[in-house]
Protein backbone atom coordinates (compact mmCIF):
# COMPACT_ATOMS: atom_id res chain seq x y z
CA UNK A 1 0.46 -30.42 23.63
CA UNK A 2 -0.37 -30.82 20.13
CA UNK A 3 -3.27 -27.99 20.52
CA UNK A 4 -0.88 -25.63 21.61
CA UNK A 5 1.76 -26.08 19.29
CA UNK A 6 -1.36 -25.23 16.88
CA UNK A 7 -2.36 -22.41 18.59
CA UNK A 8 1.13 -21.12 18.18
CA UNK A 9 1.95 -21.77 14.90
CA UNK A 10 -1.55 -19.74 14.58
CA UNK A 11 -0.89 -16.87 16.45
CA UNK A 12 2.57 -16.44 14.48
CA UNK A 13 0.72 -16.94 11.24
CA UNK A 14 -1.53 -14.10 12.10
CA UNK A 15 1.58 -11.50 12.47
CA UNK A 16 2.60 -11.69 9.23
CA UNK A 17 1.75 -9.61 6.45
CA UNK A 18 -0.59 -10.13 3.96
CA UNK A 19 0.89 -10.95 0.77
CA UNK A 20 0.86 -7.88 -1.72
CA UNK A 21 0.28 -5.93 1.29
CA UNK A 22 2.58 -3.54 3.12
CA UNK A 23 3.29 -4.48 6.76
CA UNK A 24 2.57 -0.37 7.88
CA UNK A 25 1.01 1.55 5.94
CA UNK A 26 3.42 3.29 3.06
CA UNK A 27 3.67 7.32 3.17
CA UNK A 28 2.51 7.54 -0.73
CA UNK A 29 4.65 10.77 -0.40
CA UNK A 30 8.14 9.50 0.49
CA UNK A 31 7.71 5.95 -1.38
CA UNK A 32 9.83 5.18 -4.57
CA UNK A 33 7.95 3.22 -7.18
CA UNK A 34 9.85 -0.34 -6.04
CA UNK A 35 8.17 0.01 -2.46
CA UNK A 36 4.91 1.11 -4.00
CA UNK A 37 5.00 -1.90 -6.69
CA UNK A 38 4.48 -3.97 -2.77
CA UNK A 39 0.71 -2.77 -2.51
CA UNK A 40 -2.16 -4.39 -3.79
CA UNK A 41 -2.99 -3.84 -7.32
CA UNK A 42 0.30 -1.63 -7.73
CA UNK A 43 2.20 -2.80 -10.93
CA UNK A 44 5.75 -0.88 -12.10
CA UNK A 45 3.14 1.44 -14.79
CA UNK A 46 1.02 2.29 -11.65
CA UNK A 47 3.78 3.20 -9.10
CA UNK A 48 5.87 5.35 -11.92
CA UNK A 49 2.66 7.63 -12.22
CA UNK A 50 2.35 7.54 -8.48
CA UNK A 51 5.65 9.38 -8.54
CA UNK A 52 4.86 11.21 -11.54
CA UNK A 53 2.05 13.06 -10.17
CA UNK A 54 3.39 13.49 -6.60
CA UNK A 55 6.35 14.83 -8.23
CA UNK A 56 4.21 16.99 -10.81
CA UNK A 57 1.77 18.45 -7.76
CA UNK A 58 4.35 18.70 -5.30
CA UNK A 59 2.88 15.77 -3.04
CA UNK A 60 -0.25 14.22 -2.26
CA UNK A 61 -2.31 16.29 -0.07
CA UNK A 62 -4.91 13.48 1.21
CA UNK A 63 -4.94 9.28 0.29
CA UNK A 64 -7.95 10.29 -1.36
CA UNK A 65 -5.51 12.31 -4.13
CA UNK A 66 -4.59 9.16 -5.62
CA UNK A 67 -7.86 8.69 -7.46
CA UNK A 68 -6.44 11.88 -9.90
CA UNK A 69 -3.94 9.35 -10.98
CA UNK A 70 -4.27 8.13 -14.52
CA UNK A 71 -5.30 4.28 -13.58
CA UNK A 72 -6.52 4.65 -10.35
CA UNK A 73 -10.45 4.68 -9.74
CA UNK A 74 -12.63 4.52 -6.50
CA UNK A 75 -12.42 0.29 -7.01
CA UNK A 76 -8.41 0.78 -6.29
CA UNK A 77 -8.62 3.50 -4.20
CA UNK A 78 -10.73 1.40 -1.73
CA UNK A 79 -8.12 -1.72 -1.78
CA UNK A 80 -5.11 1.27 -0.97
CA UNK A 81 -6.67 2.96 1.31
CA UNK A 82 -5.84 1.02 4.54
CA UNK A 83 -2.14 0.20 2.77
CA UNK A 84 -1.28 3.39 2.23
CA UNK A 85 -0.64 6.92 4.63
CA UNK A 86 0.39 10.94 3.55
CA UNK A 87 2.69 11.72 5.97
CA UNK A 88 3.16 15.52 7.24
């Protein structure tokens, strides 16, 4: 009994998000910078320039854009990547 109450409580554990880590990924092109400030590595600075440049550029064309954001290098880029989406 006691093994399987474990192997619950495990299985439940491993549903939930990570934390600093969006559930599904985050469409970097409909996000405000509250929901962005949810990723890894994303402080309130870093998510207003998010929406500064997609704003500026008219969107993000690829995840790969947000390395042209003033505080974002290939380091952050790699921890966003799998957080993060450009929706059509």
């Amino acid at each position: 009994m006691r093994q399987h109450l474990i192997a619950l409580v495990l299985g439940l554990a491993a549903c939930l998000p990570v934390a600093g880590q969006a559930a599904e990924p985050l469409d970097i092109n409909e996000a405000n910078a509250e929901e962005l400030t949810a990723l890894n590595g994303v402080g309130e600075v870093l998510a207003e320039r998010i929406v500064t440049y997609r704003e500026d550029n008219d969107g993000f064309d690829s995840v790969a854009e947000l390395e042209e954001v003033n505080g974002i290098g290939a380091k952050t880029l790699e921890s966003l990547q799998e957080g993060v989406t450009v929706g059509d």
